[in-house]
N, C-alpha and C. Protein backbone atom coordinates (compact mmCIF):
# COMPACT_ATOMS: atom_id res chain seq x y z
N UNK A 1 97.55 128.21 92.41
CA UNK A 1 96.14 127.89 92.53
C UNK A 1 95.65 128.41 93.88
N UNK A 2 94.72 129.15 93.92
CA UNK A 2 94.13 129.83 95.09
C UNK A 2 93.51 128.66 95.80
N UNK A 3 93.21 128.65 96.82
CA UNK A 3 92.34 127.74 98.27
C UNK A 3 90.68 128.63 97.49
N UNK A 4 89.58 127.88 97.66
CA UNK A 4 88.66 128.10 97.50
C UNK A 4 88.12 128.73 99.10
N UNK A 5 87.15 129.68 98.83
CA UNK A 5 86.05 130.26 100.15
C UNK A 5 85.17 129.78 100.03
N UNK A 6 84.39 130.59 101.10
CA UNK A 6 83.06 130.47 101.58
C UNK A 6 82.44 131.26 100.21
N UNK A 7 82.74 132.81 99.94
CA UNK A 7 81.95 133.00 98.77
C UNK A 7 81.93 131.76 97.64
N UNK A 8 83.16 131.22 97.40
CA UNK A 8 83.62 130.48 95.92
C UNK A 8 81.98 129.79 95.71
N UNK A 9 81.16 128.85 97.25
CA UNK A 9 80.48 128.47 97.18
C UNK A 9 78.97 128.99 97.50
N UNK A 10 78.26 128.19 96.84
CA UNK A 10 76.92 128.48 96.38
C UNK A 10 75.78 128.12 97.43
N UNK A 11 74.97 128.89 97.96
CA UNK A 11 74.30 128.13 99.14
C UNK A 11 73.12 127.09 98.72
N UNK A 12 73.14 126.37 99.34
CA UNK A 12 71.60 124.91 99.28
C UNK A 12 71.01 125.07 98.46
N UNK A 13 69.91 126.21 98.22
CA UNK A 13 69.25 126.59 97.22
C UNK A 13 69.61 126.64 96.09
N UNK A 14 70.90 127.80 95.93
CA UNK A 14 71.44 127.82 94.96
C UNK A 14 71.75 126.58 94.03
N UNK A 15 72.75 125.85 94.93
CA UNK A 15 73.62 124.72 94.29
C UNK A 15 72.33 123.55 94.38
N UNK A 16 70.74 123.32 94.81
CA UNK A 16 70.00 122.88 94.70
C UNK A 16 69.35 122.83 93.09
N UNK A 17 69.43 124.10 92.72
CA UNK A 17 68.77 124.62 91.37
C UNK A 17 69.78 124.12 90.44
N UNK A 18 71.08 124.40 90.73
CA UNK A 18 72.06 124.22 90.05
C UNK A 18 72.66 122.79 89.47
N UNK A 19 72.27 121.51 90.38
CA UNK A 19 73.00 120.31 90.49
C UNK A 19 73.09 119.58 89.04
N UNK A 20 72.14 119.50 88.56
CA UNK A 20 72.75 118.63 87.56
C UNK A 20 73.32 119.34 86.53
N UNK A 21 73.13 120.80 86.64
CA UNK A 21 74.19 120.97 85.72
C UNK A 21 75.80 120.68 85.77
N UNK A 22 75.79 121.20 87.17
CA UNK A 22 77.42 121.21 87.83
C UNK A 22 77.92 119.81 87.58
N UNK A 23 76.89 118.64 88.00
CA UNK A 23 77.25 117.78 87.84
C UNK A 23 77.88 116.88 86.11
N UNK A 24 76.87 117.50 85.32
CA UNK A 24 77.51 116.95 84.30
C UNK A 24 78.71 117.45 83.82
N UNK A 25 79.00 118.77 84.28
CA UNK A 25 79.84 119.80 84.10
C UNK A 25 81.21 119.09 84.77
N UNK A 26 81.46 118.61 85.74
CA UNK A 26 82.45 117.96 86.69
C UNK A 26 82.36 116.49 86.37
N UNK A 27 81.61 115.78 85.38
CA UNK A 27 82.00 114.58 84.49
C UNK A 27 82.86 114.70 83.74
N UNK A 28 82.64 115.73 82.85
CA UNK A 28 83.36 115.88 81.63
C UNK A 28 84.73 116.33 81.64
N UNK A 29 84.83 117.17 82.88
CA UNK A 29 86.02 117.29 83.68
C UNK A 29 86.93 116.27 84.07
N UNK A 30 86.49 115.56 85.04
CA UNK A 30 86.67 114.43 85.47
C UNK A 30 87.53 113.48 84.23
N UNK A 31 86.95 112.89 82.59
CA UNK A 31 86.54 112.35 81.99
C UNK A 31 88.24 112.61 81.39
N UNK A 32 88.71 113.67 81.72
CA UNK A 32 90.11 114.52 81.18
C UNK A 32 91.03 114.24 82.33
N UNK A 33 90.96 113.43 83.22
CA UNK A 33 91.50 113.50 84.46
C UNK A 33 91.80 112.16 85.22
N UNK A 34 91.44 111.25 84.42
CA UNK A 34 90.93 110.00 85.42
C UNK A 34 92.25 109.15 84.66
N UNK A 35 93.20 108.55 85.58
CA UNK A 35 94.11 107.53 84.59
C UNK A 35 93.75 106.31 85.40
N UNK A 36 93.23 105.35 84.93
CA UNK A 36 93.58 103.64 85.13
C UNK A 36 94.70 103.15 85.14
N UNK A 37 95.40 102.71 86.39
CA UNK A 37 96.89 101.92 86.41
C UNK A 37 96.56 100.86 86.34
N UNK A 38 96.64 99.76 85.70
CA UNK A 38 96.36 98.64 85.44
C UNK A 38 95.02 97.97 85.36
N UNK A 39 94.69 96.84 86.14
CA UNK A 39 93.05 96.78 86.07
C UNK A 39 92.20 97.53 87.36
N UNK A 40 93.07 97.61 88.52
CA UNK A 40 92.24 97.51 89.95
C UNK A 40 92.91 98.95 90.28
N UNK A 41 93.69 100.00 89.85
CA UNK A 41 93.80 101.15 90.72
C UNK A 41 93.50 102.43 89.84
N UNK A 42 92.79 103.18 89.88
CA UNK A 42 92.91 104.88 89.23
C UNK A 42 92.83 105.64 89.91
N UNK A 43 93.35 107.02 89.43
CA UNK A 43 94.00 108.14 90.16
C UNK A 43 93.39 108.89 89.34
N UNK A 44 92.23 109.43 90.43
CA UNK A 44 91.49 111.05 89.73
C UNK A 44 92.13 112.40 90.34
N UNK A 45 92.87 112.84 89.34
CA UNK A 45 93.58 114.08 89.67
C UNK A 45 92.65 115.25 89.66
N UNK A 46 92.56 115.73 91.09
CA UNK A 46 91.92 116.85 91.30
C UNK A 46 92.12 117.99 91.11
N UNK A 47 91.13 118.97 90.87
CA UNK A 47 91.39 120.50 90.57
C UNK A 47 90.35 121.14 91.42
N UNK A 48 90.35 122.44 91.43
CA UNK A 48 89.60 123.91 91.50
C UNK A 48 88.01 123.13 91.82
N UNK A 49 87.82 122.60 90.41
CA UNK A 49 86.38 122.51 90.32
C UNK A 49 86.03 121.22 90.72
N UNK A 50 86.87 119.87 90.34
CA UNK A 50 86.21 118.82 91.26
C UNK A 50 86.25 118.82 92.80
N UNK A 51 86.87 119.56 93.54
CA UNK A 51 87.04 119.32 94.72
C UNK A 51 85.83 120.78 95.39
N UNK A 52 86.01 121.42 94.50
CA UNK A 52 84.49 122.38 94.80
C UNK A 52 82.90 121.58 94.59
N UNK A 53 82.96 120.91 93.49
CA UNK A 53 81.93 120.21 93.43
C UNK A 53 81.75 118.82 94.55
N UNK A 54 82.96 118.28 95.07
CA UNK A 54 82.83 117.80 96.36
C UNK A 54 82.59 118.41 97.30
N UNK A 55 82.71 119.69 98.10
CA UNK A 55 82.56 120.40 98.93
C UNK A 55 80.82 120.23 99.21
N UNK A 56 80.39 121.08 97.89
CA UNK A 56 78.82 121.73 97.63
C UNK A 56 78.43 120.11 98.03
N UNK A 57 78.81 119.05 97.51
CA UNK A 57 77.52 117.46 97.98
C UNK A 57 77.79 117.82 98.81
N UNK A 58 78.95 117.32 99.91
CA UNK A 58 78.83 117.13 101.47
C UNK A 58 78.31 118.33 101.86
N UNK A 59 78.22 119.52 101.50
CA UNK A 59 77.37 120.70 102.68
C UNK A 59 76.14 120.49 102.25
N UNK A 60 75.50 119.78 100.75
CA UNK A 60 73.70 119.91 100.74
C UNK A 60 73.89 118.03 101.48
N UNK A 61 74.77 117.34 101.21
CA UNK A 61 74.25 116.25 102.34
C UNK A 61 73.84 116.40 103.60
N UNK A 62 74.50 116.67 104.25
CA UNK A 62 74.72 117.28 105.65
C UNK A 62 73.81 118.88 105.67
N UNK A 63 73.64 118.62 104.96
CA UNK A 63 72.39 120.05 105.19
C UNK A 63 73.09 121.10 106.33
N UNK A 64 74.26 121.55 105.43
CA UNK A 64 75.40 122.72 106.27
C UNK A 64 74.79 123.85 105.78
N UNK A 65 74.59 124.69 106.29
CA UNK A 65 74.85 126.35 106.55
C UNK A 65 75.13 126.77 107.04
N UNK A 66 75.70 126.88 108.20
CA UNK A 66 76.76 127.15 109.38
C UNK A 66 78.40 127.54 108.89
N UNK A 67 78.34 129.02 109.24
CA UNK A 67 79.60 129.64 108.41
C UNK A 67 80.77 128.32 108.99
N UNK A 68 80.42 128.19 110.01
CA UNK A 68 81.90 127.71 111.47
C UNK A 68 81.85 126.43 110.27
N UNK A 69 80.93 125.29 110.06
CA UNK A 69 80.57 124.16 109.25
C UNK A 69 81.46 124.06 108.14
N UNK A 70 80.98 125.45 107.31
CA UNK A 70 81.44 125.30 105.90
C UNK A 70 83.32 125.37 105.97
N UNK A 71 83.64 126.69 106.91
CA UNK A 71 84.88 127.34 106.94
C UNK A 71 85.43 125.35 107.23
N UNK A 72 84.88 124.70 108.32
CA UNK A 72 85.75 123.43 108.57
C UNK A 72 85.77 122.45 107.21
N UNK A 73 84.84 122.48 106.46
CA UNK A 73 84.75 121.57 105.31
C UNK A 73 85.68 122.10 104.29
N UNK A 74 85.86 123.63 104.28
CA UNK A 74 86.98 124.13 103.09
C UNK A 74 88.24 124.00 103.80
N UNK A 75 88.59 123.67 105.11
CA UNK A 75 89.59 122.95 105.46
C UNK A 75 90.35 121.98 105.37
N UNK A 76 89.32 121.26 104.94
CA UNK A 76 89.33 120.06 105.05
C UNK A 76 89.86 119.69 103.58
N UNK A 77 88.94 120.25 102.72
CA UNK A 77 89.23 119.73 101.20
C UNK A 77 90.33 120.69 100.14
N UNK A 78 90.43 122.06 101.06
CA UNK A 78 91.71 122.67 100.42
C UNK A 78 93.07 122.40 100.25
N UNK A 79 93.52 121.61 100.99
CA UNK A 79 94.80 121.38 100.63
C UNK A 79 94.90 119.87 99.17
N UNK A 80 93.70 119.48 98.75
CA UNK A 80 93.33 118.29 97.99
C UNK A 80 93.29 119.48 96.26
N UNK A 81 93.82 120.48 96.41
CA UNK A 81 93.54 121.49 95.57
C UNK A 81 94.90 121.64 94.76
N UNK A 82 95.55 121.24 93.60
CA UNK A 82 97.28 121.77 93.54
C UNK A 82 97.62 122.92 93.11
N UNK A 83 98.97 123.34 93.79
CA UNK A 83 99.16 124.56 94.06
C UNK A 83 100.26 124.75 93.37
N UNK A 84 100.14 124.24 91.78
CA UNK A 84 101.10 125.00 91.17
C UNK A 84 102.24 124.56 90.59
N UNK A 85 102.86 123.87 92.16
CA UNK A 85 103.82 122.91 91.48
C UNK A 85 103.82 121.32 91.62
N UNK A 86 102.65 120.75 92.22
CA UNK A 86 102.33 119.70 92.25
C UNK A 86 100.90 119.22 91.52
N UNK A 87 100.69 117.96 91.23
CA UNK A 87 99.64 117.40 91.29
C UNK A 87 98.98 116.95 92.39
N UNK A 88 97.57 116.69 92.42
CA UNK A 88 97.16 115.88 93.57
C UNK A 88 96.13 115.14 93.20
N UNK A 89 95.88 113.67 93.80
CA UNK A 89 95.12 112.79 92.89
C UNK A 89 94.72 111.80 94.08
N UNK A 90 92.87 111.53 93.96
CA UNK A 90 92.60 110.45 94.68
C UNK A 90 92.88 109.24 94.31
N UNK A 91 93.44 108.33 94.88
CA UNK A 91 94.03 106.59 94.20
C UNK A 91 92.69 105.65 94.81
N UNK A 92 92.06 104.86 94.13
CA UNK A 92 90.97 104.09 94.61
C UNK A 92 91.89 102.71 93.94
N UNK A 93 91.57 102.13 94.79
CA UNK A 93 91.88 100.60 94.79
C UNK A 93 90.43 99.34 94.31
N UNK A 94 90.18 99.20 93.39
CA UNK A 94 89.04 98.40 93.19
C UNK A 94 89.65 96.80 93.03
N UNK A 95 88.64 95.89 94.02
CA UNK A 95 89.13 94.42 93.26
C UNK A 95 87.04 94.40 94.09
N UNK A 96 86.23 93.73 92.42
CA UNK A 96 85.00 93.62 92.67
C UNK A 96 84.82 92.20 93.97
N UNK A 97 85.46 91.43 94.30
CA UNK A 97 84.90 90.26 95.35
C UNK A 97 85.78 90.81 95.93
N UNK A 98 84.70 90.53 97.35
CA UNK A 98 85.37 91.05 98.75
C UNK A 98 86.61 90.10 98.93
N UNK A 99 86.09 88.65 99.01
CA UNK A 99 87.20 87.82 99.69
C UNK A 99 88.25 88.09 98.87
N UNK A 100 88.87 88.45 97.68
CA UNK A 100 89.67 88.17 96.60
C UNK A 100 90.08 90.02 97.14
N UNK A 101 89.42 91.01 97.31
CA UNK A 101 90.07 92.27 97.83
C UNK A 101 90.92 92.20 99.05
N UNK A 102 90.06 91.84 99.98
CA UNK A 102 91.02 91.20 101.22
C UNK A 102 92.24 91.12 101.32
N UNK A 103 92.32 89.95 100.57
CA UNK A 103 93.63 89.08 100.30
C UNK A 103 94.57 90.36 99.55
N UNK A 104 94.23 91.13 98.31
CA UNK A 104 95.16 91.89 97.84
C UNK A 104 95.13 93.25 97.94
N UNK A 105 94.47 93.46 99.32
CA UNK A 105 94.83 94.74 99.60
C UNK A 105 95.86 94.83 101.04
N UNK A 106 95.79 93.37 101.85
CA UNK A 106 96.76 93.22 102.36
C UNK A 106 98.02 92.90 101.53
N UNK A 107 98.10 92.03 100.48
CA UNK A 107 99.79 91.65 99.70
C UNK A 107 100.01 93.42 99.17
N UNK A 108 99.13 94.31 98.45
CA UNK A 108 99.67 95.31 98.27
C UNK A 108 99.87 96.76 99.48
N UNK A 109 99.93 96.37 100.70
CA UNK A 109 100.44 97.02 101.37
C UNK A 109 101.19 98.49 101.49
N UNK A 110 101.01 99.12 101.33
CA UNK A 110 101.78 100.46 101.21
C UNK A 110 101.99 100.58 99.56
N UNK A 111 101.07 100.18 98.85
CA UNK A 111 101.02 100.93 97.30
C UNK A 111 101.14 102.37 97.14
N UNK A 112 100.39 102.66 98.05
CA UNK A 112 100.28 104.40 98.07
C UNK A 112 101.76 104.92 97.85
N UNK A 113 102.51 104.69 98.29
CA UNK A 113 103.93 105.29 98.39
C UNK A 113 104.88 104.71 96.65
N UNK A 114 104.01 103.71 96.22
CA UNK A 114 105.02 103.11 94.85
C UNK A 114 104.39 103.99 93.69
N UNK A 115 103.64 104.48 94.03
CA UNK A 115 102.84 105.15 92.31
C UNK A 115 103.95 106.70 91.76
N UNK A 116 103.85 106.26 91.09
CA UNK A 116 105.35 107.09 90.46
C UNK A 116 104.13 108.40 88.69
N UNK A 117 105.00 109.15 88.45
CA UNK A 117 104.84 109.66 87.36
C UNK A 117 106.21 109.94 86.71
N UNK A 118 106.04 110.20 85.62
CA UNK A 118 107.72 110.48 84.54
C UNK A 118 106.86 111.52 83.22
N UNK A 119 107.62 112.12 83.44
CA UNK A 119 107.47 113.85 82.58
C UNK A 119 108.53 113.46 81.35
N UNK A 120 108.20 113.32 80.12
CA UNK A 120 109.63 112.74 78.99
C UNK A 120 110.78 112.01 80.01
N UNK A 121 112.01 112.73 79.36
CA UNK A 121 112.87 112.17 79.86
C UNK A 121 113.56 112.01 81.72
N UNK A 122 112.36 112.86 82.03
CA UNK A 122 112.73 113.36 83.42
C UNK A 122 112.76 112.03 84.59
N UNK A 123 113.19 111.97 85.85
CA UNK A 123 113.36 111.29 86.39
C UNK A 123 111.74 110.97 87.14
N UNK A 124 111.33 109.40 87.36
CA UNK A 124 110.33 109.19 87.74
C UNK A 124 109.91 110.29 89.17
N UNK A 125 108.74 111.01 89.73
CA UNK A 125 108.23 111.32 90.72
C UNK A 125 107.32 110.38 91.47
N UNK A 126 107.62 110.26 92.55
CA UNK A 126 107.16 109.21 93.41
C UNK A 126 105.60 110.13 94.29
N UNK A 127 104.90 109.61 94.77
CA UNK A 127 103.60 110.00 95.48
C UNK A 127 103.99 110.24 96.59
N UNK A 128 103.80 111.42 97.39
CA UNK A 128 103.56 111.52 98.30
C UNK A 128 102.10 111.07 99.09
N UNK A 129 102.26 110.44 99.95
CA UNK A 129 100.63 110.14 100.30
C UNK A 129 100.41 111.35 101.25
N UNK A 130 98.86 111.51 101.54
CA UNK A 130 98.78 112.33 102.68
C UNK A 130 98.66 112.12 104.22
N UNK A 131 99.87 113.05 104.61
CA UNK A 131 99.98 112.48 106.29
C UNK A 131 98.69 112.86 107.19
N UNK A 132 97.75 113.56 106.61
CA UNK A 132 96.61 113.96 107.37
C UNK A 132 96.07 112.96 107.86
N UNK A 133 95.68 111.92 106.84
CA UNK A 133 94.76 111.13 107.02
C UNK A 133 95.63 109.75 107.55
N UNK A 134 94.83 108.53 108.93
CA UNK A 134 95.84 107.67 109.41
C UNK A 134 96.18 107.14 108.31
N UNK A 135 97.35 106.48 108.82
CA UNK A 135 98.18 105.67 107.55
C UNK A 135 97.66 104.00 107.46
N UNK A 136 97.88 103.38 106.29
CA UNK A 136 97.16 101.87 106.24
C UNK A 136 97.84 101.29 107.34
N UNK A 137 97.54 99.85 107.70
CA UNK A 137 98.16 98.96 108.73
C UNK A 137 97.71 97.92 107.88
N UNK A 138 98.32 96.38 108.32
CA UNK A 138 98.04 95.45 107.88
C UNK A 138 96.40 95.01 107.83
N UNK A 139 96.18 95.17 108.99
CA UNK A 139 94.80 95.21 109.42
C UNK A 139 93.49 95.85 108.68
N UNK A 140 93.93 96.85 108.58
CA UNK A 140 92.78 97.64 107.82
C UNK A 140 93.30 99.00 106.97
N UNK A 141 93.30 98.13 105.50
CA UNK A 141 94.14 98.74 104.64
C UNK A 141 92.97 99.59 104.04
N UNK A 142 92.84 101.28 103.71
CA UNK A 142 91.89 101.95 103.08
C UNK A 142 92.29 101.46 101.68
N UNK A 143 91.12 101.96 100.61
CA UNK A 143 90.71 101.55 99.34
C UNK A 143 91.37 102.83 98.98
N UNK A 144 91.03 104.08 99.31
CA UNK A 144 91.30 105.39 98.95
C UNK A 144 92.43 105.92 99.64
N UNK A 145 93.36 106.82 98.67
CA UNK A 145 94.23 107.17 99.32
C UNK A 145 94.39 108.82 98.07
N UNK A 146 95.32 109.75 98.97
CA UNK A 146 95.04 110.72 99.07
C UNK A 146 96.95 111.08 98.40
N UNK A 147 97.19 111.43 97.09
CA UNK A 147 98.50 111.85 96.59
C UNK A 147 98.88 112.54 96.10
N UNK A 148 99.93 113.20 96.52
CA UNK A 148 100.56 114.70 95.97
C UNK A 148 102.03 114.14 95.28
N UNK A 149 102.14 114.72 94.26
CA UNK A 149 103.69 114.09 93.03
C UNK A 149 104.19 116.12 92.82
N UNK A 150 105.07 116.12 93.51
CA UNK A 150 106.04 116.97 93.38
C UNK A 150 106.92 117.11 92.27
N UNK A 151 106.86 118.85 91.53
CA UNK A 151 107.65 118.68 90.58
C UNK A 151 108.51 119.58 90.27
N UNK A 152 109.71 119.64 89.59
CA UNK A 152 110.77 120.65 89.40
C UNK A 152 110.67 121.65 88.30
N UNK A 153 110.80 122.57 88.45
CA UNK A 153 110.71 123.76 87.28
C UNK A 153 111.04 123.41 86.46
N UNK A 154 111.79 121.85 86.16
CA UNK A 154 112.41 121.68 84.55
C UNK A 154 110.97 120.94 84.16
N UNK A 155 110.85 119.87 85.05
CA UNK A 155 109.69 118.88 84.74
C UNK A 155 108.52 119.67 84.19
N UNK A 156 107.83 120.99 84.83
CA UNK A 156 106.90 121.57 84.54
C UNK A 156 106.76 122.41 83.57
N UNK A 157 108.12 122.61 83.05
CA UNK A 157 108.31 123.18 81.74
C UNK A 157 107.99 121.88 81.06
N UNK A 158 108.67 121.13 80.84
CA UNK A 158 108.30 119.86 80.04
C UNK A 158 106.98 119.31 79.68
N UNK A 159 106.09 119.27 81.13
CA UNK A 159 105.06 118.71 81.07
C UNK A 159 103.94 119.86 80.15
N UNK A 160 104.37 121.00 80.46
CA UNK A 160 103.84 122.26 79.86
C UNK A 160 104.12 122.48 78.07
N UNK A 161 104.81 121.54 78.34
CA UNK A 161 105.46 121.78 76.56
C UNK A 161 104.84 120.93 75.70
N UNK A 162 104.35 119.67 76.45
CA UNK A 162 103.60 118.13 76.19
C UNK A 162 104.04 117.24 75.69
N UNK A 163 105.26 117.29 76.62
CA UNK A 163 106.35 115.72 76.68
C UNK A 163 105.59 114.77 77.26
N UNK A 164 105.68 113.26 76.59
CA UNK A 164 104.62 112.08 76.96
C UNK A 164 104.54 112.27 78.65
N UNK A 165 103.88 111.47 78.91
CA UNK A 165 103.42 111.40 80.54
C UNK A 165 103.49 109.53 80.57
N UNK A 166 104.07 109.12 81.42
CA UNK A 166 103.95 108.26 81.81
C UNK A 166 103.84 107.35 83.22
N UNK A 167 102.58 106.67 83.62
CA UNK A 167 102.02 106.64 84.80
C UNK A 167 102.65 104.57 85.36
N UNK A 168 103.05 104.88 86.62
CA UNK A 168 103.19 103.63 87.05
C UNK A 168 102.78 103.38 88.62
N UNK A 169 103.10 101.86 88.87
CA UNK A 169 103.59 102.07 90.54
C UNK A 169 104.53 100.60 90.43
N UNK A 170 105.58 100.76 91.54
CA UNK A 170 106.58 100.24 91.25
C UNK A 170 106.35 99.40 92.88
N UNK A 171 105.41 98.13 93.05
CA UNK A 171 105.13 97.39 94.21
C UNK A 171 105.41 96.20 93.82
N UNK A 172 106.13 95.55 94.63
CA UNK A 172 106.70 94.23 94.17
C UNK A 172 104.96 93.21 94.22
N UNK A 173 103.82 93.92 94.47
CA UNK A 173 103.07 92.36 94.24
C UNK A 173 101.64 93.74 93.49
N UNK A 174 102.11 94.90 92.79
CA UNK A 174 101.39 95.78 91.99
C UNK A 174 102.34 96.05 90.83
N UNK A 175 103.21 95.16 90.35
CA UNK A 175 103.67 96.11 89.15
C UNK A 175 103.47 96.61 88.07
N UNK A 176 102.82 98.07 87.41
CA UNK A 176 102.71 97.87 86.55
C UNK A 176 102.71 99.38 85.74
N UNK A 177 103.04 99.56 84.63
CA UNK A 177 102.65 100.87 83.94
C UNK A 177 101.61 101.55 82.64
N UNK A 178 101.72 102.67 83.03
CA UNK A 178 100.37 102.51 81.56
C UNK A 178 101.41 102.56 80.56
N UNK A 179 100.31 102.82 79.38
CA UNK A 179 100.75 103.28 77.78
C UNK A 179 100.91 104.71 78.24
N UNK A 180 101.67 105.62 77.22
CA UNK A 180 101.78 106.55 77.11
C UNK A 180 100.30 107.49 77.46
N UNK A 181 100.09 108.32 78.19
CA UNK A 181 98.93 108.81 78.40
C UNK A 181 98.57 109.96 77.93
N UNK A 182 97.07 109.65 77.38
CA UNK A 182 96.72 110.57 76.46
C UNK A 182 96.85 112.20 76.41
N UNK A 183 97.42 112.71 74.87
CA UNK A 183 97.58 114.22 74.91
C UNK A 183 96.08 115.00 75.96
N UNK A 184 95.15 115.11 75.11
CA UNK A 184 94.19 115.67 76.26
C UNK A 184 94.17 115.56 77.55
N UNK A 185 94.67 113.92 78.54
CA UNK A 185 94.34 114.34 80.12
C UNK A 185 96.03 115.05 80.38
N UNK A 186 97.22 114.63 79.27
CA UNK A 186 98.23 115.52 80.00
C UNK A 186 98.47 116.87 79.88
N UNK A 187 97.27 117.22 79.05
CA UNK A 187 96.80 119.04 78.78
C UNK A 187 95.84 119.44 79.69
N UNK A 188 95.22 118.50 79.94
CA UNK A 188 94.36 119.05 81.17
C UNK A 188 95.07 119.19 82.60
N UNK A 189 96.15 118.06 82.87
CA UNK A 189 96.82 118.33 83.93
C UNK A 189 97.95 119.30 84.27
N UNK A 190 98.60 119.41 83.17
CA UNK A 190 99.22 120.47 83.03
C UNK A 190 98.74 122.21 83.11
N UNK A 191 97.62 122.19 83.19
CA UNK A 191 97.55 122.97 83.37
C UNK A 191 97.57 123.56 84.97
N UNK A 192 97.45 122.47 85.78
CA UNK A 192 97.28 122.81 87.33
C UNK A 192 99.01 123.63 87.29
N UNK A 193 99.67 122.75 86.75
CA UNK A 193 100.94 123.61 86.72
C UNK A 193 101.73 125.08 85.96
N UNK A 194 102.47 126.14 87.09
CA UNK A 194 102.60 127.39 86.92
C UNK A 194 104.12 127.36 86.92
N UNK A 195 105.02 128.14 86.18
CA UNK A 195 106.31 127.89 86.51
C UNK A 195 106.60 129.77 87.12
């Protein structure tokens, strides 16, 4: 998977004229991409085009045109891009009452590191979180977290072949796994992968 440029993207105007198309365009995307781990965590696995269509908001938010601007923002969001032999996926943590989030986003503590995937028979892959960004503390645990799942030329044959997919995280106060996950998002993800 190539790193996106400065051409890849569309300037203000452009991507001004353009928005709601892109946008419904990167739903439906999305829509192939999104797994729910239990009730309170999902993991939107990113590609090419959602993380381009993140780029284009933050430069018409920020009202960027500044080559130096943009070049730092495709810095920023390129490595959130997979390259082939990994996945990469934002993890959001939802619990709707604050006081009741609080409480279980401190007991689940370092979740980021338990979320696992399993390719058929293959051995579970564990998340890498990303070291870019600081790491949680007891104190002030982020909602969002940032994961790359590493995989082996056998696995990616497998996953390429469309052996079940099965999604978990393995936290002594988060345990839990999905159902088998659906043929379409493990055809859509599979495809980030190249052997």
């Amino acid at each position: 998977m190539t790193a996106l440029r400065r051409e890849d993207l569309l300037n203000l105007e452009q991507y001004s004229e353009q928005r709601e198309m892109l946008l419904e365009e990167v739903i439906e995307i999305k829509k192939e991409r999104l797994i729910q781990v239990g009730e309170n965590v999902s993991l939107l696995f990113e590609n090419k085009k959602t993380i381009q269509y993140q780029i284009q908001e933050m430069l018409r938010i920020e009202e960027t045109f500044e080559a130096k601007d943009i070049e730092e923002e495709l810095n920023v969001c390129n490595p959130l891009i997979p390259d082939g032999t990994n996945l990469k996926a934002t993890m959001l943590i939802e619990f709707p009452e604050e006081e009741i989030r609080k409480k279980r986003l401190e007991e689940m503590h370092l979740v980021e590191d338990k979320v696992w995937i399993q390719i058929g028979e293959n051995e579970r892959v564990f998340a890498i979180s990303d070291k870019n960004i600081e790491r949680s503390n007891e104190e002030n645990i982020p909602v969002t977290h940032f994961l790359r799942f590493e995989f082996s030329n056998l696995m990616i044959k497998d996953f390429r072949a469309g052996m079940t997919m099965f999604v978990g995280i393995d936290h002594p106060k988060y345990n839990v796994r999905t159902k088998e996950i659906q043929k379409k998002v493990t055809k859509s993800l599979s495809e980030d992968l190249i052997l």
